[in-house]
PDB file of N, CA and C in Angstrom:
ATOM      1  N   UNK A   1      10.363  -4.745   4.159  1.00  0.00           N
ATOM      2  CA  UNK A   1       9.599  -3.526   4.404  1.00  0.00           C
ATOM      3  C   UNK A   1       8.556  -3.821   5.468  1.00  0.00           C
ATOM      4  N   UNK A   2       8.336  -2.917   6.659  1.00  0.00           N
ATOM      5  CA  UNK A   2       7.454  -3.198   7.038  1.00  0.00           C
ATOM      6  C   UNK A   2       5.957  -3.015   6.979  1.00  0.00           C
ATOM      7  N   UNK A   3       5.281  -4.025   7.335  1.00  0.00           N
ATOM      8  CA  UNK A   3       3.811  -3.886   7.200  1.00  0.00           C
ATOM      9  C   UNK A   3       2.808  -3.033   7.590  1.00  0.00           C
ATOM     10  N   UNK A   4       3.929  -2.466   9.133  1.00  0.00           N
ATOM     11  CA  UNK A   4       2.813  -1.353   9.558  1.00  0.00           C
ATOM     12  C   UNK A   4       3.230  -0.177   9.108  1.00  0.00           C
ATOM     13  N   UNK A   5       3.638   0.206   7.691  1.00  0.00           N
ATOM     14  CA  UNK A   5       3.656   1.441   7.552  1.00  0.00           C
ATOM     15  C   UNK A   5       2.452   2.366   6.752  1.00  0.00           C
ATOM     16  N   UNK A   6       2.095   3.721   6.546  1.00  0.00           N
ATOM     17  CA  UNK A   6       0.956   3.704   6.243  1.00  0.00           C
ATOM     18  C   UNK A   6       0.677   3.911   5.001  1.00  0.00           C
ATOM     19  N   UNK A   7      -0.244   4.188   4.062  1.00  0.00           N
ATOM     20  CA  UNK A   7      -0.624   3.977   2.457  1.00  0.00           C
ATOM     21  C   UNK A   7       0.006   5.474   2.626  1.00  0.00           C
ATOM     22  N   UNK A   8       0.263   6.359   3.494  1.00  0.00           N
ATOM     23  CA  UNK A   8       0.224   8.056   2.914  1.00  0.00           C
ATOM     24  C   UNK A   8       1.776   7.636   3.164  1.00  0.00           C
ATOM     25  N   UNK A   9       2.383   7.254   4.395  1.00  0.00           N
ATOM     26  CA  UNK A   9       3.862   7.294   4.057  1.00  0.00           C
ATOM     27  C   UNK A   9       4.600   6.166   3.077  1.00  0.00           C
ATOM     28  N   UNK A  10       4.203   5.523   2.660  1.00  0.00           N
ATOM     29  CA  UNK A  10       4.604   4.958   1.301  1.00  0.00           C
ATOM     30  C   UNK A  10       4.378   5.482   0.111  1.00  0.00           C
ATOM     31  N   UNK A  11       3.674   6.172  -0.325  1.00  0.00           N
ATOM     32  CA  UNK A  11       3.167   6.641  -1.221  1.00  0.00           C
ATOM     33  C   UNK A  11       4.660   8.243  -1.442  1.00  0.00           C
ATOM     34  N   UNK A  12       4.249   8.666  -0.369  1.00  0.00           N
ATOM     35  CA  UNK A  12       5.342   9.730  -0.233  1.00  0.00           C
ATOM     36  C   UNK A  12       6.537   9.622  -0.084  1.00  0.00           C
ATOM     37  N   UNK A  13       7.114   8.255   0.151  1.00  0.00           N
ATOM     38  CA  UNK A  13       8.248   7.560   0.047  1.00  0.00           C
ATOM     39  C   UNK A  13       9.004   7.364  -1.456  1.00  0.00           C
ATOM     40  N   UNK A  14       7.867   6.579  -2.147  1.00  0.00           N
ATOM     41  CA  UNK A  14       8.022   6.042  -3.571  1.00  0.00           C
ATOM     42  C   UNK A  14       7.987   7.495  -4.672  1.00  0.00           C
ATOM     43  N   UNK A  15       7.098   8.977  -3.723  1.00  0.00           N
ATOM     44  CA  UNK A  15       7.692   9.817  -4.452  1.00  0.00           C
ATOM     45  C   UNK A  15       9.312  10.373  -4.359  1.00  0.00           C
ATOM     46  N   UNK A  16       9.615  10.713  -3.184  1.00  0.00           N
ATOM     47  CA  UNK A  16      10.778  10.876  -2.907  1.00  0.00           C
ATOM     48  C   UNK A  16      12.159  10.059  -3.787  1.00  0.00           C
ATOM     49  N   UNK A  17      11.709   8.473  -3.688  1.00  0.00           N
ATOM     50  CA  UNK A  17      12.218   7.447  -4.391  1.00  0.00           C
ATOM     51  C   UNK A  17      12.804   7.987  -6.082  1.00  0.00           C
ATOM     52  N   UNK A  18      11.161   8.085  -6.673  1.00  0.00           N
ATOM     53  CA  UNK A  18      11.620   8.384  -8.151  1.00  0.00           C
ATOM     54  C   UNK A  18      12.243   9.926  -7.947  1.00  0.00           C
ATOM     55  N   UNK A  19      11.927  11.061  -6.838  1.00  0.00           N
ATOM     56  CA  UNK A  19      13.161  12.121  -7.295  1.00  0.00           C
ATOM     57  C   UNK A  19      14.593  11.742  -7.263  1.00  0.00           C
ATOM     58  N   UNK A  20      14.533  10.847  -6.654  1.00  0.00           N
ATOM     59  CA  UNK A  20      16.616  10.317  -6.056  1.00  0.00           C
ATOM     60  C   UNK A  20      17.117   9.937  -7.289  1.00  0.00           C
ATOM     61  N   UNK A  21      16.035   9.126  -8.218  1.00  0.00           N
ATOM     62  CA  UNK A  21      16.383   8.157  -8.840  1.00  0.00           C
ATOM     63  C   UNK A  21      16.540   8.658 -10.252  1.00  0.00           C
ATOM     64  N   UNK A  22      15.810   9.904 -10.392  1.00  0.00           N
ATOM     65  CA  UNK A  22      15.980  10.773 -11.542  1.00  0.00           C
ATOM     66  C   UNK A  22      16.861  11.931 -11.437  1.00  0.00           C
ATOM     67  N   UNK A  23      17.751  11.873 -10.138  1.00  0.00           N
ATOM     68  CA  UNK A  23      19.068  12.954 -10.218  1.00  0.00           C
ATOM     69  C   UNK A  23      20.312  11.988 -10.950  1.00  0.00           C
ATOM     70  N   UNK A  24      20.945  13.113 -11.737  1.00  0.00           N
ATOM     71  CA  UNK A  24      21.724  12.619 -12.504  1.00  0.00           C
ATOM     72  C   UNK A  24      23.083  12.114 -11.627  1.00  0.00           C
ATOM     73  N   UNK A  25      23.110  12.629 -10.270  1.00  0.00           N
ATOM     74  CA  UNK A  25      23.950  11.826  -9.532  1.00  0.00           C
ATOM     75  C   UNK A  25      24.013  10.466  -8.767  1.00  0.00           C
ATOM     76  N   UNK A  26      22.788  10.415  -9.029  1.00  0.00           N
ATOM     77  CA  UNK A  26      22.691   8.615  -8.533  1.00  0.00           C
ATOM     78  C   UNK A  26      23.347   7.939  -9.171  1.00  0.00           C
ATOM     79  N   UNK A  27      24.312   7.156  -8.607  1.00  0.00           N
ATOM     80  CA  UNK A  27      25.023   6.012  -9.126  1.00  0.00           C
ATOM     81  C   UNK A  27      23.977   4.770  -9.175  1.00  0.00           C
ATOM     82  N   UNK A  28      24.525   3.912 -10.056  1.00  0.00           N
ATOM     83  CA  UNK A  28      23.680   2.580 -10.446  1.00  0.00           C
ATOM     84  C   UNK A  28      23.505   1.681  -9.198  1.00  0.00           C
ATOM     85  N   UNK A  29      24.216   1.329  -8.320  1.00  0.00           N
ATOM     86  CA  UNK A  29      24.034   0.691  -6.852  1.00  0.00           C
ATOM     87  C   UNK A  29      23.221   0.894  -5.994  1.00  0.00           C
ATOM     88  N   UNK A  30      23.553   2.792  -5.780  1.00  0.00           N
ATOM     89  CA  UNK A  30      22.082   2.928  -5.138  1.00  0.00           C
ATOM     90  C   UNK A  30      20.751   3.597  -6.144  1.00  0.00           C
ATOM     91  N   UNK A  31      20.423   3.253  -7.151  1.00  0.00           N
ATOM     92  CA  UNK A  31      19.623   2.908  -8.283  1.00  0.00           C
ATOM     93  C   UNK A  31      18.719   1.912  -7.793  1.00  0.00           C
ATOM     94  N   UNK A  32      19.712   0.775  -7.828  1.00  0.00           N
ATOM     95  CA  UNK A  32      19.104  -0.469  -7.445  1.00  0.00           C
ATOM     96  C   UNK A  32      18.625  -0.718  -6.115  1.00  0.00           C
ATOM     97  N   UNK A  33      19.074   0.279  -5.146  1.00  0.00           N
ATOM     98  CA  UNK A  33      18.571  -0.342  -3.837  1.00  0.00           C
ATOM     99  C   UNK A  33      17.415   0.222  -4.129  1.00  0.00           C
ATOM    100  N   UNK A  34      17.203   1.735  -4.430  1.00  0.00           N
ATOM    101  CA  UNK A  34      16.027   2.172  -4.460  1.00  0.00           C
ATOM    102  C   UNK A  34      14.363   1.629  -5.053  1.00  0.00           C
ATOM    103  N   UNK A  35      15.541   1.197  -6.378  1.00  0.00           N
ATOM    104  CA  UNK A  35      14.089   0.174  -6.848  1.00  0.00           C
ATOM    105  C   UNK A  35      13.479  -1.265  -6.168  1.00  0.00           C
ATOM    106  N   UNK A  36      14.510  -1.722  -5.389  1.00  0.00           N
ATOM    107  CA  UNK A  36      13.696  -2.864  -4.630  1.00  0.00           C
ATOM    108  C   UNK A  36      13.052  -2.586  -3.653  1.00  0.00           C
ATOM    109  N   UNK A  37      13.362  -0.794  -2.561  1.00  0.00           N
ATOM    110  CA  UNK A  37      12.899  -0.303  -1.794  1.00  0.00           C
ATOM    111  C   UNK A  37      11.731   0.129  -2.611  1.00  0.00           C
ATOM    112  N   UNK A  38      11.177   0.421  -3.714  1.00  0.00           N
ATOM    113  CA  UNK A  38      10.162   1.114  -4.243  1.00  0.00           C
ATOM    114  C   UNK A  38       8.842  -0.101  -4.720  1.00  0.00           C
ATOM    115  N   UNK A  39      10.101  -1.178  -4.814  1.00  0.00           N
ATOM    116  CA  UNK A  39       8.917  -2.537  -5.612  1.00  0.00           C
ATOM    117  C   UNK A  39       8.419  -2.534  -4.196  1.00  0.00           C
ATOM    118  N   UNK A  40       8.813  -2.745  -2.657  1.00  0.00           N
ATOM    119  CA  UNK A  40       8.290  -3.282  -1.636  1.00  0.00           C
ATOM    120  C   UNK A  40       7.126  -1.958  -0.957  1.00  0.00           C
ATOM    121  N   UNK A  41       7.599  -0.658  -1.159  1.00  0.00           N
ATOM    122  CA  UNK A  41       6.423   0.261  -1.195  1.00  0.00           C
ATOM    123  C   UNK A  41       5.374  -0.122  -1.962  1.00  0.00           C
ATOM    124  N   UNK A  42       5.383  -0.302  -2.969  1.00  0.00           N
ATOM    125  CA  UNK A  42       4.286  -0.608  -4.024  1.00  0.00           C
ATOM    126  C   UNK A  42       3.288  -1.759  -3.755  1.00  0.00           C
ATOM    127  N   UNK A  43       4.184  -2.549  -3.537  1.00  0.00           N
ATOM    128  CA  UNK A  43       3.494  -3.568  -2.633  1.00  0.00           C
ATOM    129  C   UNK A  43       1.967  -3.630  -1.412  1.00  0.00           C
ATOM    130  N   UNK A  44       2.962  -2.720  -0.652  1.00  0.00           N
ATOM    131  CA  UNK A  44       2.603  -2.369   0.251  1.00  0.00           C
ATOM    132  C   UNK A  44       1.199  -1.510  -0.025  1.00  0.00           C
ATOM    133  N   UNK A  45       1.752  -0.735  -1.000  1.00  0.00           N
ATOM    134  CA  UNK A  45       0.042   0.185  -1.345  1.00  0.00           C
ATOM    135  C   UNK A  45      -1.446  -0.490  -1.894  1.00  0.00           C
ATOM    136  N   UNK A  46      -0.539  -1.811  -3.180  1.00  0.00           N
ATOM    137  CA  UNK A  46      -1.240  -2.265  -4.028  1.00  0.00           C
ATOM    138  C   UNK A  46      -2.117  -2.853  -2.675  1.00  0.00           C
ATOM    139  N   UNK A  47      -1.298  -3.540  -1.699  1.00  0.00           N
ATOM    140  CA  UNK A  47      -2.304  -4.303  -0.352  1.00  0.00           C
ATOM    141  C   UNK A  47      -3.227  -3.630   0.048  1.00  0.00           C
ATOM    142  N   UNK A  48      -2.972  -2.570   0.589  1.00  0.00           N
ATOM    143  CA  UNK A  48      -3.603  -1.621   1.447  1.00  0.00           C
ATOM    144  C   UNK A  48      -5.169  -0.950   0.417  1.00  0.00           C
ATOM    145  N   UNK A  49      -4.605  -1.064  -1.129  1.00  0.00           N
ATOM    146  CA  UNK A  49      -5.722  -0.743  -1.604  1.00  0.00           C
ATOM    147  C   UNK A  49      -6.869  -1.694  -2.046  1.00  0.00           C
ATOM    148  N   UNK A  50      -6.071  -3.097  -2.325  1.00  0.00           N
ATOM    149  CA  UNK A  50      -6.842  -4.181  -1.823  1.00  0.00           C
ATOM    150  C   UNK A  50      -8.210  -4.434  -0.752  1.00  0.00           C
ATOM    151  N   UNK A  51      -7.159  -4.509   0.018  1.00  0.00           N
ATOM    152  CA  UNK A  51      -7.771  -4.288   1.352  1.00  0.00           C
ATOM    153  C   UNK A  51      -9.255  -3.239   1.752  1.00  0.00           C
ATOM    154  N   UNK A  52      -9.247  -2.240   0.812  1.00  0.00           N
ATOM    155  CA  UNK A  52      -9.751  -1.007   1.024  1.00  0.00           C
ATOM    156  C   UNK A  52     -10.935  -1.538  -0.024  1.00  0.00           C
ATOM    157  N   UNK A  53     -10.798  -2.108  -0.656  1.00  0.00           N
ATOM    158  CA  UNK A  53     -11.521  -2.160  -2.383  1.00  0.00           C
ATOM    159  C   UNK A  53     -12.165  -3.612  -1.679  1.00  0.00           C
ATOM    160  N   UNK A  54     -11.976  -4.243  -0.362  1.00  0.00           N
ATOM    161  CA  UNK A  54     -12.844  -5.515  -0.270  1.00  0.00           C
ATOM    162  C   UNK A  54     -13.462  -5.118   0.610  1.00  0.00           C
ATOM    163  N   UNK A  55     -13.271  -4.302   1.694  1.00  0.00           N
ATOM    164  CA  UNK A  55     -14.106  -3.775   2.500  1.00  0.00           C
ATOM    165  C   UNK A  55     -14.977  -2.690   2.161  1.00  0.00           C
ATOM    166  N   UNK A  56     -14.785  -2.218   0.802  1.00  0.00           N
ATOM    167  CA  UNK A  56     -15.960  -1.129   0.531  1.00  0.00           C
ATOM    168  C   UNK A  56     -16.950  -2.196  -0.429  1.00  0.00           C
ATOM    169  N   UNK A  57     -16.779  -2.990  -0.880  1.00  0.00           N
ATOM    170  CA  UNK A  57     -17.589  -3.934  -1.426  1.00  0.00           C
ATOM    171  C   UNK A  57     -18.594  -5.265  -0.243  1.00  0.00           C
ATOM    172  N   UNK A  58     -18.127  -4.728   0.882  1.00  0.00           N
ATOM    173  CA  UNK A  58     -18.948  -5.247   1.770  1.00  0.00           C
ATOM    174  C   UNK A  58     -20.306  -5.110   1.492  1.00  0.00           C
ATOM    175  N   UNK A  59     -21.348  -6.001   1.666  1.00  0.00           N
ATOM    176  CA  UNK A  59     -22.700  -5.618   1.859  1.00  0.00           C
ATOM    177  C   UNK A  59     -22.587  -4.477   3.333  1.00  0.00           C
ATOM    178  N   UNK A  60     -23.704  -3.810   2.937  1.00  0.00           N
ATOM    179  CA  UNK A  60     -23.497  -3.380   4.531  1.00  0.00           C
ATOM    180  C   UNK A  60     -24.758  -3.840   4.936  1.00  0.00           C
ATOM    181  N   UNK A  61     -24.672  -3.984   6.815  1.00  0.00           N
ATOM    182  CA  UNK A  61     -25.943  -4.424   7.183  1.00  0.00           C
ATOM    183  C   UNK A  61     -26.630  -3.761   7.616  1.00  0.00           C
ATOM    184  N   UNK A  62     -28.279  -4.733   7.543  1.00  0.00           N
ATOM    185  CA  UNK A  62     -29.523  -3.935   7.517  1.00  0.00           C
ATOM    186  C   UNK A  62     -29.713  -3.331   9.226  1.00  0.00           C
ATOM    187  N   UNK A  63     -30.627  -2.628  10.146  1.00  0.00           N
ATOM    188  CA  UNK A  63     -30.426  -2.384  10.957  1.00  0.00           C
ATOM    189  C   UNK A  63     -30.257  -3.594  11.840  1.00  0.00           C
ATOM    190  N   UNK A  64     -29.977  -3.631  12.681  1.00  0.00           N
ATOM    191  CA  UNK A  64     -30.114  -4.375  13.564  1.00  0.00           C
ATOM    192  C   UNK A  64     -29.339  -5.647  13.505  1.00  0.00           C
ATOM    193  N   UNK A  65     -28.738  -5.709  12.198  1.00  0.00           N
ATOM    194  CA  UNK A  65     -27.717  -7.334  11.791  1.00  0.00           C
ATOM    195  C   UNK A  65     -26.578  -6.584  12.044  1.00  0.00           C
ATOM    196  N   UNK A  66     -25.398  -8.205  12.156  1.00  0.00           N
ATOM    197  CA  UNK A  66     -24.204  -7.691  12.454  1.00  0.00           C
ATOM    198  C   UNK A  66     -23.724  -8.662  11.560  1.00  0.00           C
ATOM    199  N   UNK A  67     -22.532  -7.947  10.935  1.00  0.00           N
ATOM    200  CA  UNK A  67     -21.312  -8.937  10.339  1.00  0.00           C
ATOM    201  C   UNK A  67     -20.539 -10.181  11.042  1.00  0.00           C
ATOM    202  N   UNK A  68     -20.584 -11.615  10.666  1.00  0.00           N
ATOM    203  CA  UNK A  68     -20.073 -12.346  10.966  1.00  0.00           C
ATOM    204  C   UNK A  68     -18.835 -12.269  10.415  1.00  0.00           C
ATOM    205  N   UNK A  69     -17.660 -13.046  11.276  1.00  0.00           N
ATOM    206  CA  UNK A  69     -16.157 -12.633  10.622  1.00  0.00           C
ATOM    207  C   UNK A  69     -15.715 -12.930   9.559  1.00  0.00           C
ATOM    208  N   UNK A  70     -16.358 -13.623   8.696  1.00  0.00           N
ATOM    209  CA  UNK A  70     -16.281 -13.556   7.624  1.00  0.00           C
ATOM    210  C   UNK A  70     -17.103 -12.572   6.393  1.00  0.00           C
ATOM    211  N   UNK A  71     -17.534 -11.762   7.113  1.00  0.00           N
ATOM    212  CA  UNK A  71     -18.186 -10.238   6.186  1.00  0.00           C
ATOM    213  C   UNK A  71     -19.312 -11.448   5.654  1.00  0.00           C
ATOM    214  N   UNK A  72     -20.242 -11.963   5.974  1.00  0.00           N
ATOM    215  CA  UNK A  72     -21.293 -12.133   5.962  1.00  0.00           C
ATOM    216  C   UNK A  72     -22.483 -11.797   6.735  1.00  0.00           C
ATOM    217  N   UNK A  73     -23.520 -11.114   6.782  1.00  0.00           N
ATOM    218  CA  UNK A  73     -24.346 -11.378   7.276  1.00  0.00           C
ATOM    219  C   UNK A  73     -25.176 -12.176   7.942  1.00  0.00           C
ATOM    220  N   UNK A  74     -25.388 -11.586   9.228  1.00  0.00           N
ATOM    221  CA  UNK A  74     -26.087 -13.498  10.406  1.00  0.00           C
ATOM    222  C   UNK A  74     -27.142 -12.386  10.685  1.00  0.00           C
TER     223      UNK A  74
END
């Protein structure tokens, strides 16, 4: 899956996903593709919200300071 895709089109993916997957015509094969396509969406979100949940826990800085690249304060 790729990395640059975005938290809104994965999200809307993995819905699409569980409608396919809850028609009674899905065969079990593509069942399964879907769910490894859905584990790697998920993935993808759980990161992105990660990601989101360490940068809002940033200190933020006072005027005039700037973040060193490691989200510390200099």
């Amino acid at each position: 899956m790729e990395q640059g895709v975005s938290f809104e089109h994965a999200l809307g993916r993995l819905g699409e996903i569980v409608e396919e997957v809850r028609r009674k015509d899905t065969d079990l094969d593509r069942s399964l593709e879907l769910l490894e396509e859905g584990i790697q969406l998920a993935n993808v979100c759980t990161e992105r919200i990660d990601h989101t949940r360490v940068l809002a826990e940033q200190p933020e800085p006072a005027e005039g300071e700037v973040l060193a690249g490691d989200g510390e304060v200099s």
